[in-house]
Protein backbone atom coordinates (compact mmCIF):
# COMPACT_ATOMS: atom_id res chain seq x y z
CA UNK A 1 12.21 42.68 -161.50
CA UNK A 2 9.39 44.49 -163.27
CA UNK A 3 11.12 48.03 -163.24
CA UNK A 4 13.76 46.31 -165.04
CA UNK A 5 11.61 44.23 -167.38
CA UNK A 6 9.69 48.25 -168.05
CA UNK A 7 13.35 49.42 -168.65
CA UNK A 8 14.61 46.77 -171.56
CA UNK A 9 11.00 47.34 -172.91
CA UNK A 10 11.54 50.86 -173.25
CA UNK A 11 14.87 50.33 -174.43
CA UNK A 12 14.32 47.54 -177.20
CA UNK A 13 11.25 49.76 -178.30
CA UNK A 14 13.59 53.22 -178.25
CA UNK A 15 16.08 51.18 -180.25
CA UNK A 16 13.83 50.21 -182.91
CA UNK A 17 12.22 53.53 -183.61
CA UNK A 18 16.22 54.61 -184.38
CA UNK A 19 17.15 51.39 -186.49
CA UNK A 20 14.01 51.67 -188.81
CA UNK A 21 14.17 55.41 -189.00
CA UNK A 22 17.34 55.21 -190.41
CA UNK A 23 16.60 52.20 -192.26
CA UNK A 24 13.73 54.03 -194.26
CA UNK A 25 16.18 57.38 -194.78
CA UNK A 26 19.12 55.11 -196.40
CA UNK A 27 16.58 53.36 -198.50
CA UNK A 28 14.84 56.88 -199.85
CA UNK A 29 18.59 58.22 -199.67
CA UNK A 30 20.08 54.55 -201.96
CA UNK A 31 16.94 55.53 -204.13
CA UNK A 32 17.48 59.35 -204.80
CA UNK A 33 21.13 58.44 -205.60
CA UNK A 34 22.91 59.28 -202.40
CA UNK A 35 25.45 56.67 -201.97
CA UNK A 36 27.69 57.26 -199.83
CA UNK A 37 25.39 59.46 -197.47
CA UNK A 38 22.97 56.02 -197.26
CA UNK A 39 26.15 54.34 -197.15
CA UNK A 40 27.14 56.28 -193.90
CA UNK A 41 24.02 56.10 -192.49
CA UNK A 42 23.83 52.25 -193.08
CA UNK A 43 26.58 51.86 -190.74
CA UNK A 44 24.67 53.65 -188.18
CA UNK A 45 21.86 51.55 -188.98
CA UNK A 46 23.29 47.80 -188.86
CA UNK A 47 25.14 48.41 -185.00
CA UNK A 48 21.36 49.91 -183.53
CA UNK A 49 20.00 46.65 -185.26
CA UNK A 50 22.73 44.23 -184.06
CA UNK A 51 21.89 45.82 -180.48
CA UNK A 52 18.22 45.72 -180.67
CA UNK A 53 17.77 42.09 -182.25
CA UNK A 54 20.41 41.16 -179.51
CA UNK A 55 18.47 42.42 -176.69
CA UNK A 56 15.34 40.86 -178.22
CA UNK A 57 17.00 37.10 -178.77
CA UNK A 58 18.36 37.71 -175.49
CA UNK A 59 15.26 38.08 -173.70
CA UNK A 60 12.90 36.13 -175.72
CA UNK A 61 11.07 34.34 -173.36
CA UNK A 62 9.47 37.71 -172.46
CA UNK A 63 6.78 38.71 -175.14
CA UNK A 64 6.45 42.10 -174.04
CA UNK A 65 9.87 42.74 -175.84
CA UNK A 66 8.88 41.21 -178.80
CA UNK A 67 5.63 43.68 -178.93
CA UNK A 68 8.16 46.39 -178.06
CA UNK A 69 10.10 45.47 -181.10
CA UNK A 70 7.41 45.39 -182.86
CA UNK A 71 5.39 48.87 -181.98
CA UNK A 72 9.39 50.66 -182.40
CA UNK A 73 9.47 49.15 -185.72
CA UNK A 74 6.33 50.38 -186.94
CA UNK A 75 6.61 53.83 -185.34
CA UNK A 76 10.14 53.74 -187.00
CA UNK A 77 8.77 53.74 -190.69
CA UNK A 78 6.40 56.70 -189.66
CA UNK A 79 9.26 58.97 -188.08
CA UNK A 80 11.43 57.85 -190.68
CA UNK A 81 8.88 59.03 -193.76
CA UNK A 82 8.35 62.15 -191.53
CA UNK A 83 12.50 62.92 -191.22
CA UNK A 84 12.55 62.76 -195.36
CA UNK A 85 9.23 64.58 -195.83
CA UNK A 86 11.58 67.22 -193.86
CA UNK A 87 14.44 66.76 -196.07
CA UNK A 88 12.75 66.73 -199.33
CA UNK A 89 15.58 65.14 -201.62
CA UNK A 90 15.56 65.85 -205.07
CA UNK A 91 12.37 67.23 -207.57
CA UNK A 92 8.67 67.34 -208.42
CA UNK A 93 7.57 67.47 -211.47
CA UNK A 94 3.79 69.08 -211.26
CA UNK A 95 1.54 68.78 -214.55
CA UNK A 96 -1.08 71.27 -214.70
CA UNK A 97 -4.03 71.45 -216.56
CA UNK A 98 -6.44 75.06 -216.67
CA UNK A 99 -9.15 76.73 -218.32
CA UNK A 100 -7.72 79.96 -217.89
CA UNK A 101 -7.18 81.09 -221.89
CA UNK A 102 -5.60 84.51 -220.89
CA UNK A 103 -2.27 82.25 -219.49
CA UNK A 104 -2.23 84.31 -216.26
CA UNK A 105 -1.58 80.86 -214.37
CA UNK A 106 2.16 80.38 -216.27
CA UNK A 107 2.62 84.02 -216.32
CA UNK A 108 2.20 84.89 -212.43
CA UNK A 109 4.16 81.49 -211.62
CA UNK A 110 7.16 82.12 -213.55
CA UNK A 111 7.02 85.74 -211.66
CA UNK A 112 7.09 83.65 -208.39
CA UNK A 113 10.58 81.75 -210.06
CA UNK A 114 9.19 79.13 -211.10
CA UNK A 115 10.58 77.39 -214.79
CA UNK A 116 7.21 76.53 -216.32
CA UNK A 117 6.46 75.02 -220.24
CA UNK A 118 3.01 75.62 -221.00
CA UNK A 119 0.81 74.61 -224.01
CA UNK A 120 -2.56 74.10 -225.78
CA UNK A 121 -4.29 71.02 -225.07
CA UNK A 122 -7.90 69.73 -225.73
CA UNK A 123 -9.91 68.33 -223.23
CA UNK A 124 -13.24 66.18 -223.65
CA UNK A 125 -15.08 69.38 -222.89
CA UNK A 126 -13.03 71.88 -225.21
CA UNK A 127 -9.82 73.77 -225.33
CA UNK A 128 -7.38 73.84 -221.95
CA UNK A 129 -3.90 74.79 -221.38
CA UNK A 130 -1.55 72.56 -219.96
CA UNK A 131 1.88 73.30 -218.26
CA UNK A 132 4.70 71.44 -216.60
CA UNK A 133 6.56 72.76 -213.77
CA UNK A 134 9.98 71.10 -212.30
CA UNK A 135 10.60 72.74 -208.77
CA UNK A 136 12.44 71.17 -205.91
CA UNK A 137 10.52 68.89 -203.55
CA UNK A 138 11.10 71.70 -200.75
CA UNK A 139 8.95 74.04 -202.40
CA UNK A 140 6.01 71.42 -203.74
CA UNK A 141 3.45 72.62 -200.98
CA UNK A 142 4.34 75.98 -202.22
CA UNK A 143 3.57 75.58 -205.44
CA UNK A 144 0.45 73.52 -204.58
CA UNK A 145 -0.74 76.45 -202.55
CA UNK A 146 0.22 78.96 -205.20
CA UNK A 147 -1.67 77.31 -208.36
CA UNK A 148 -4.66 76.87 -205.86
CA UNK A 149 -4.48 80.61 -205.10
CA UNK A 150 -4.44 81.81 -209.08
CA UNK A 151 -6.75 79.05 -210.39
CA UNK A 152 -8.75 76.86 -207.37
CA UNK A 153 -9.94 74.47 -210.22
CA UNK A 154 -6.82 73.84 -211.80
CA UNK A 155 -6.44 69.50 -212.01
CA UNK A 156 -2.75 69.02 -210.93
CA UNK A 157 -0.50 65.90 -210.78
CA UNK A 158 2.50 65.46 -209.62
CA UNK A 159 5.52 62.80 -209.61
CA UNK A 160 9.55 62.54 -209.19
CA UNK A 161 11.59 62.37 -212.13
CA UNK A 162 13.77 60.05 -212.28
CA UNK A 163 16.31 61.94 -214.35
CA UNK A 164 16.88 65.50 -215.62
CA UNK A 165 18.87 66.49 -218.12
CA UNK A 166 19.08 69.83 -220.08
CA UNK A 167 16.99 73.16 -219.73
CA UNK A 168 17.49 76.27 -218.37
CA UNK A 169 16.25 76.66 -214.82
CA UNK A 170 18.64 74.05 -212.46
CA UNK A 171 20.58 76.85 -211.57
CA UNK A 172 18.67 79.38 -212.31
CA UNK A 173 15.32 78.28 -210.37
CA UNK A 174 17.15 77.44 -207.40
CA UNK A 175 19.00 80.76 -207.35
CA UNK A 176 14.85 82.76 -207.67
CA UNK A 177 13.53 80.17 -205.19
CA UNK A 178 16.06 81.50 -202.87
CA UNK A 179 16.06 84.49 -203.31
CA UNK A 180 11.97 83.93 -202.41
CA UNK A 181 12.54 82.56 -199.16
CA UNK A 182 15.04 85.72 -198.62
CA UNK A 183 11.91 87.87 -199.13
CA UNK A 184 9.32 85.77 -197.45
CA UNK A 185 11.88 86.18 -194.39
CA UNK A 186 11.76 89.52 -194.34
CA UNK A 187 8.34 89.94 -194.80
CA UNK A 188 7.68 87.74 -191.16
């Protein structure tokens, strides 16, 4: 009786991490604009949920399974965030703000492929230069790491456009970027 009380507890919490997992990819995936992927995975989603709420209503007289349902659900939204963070969808849009009046920041960058605009701005404590960069989300910690490297005090923010429209470096960017990783692969 208790091995198989351990066994639907295992099972109802197994089932939960999968339904909320790929609850939390169709909703980043119906967000980014991915229809008919978070449509697909939807489908996957609602027949683990049927199963798992079944087994749950089934068996509710046992509150171990409802604290298995429970723990699965909330490990389920960090494995889910974890599987995007892996599949960084879409762009990041990093504003940049330096000291550094010779422009080496914007220079060395766009040698590394990135598209960077870059411009004078005026701080509360004198004259800065300012740059946007749009880069995909795969490369962000890159980028991060990069600016860090060429300017540690450079103030950086970051967000996801919602649109993009226009400008040079879609095809372009992606076509250095990957040519970057080619090299960084044959440098390891």
């Amino acid at each position: 009786m208790l091995e198989n009380s351990l066994v639907m507890v295992a099972i109802i919490f197994s089932i939960n991490i999968f339904y909320v997992s790929f609850f939390t990819i169709r909703m980043i995936l119906t967000l980014k604009g991915y229809r008919y992927y978070a449509a697909g995975v939807s489908m996957v989603e609602v027949v683990i949920y049927v199963v798992g709420l079944g087994l749950v209503l089934d068996n509710l007289n046992e509150i171990q399974n409802l604290i298995a349902y429970a723990v699965g659900y909330g490990l389920g939204v960090i494995i889910g965030m974890k599987i995007e963070e892996k599949l960084a969808l879409g762009y990041i849009t990093v504003n940049v703000i330096t000291t550094d009046n010779g422009l080496e920041l914007p220079r060395k960058l766009r040698e590394l492929g990135y598209g960077v605009t870059d411009w004078e701005a005026n701080g509360l404590e004198g004259d800065r230069f300012a740059m946007q960069i749009l880069t995909p989300r795969k490369y962000e910690l890159k980028l991060y790491d990069r600016i860090k490297e060429i300017d540690p005090k450079a103030f950086m923010i970051s967000y996801e456009p919602k649109a993009i429209h226009g400008g040079f470096w879609v095809k372009s960017v992606r076509r250095r970027m990957s040519q970057e990783e080619k090299n960084e692969q044959k440098v390891v």
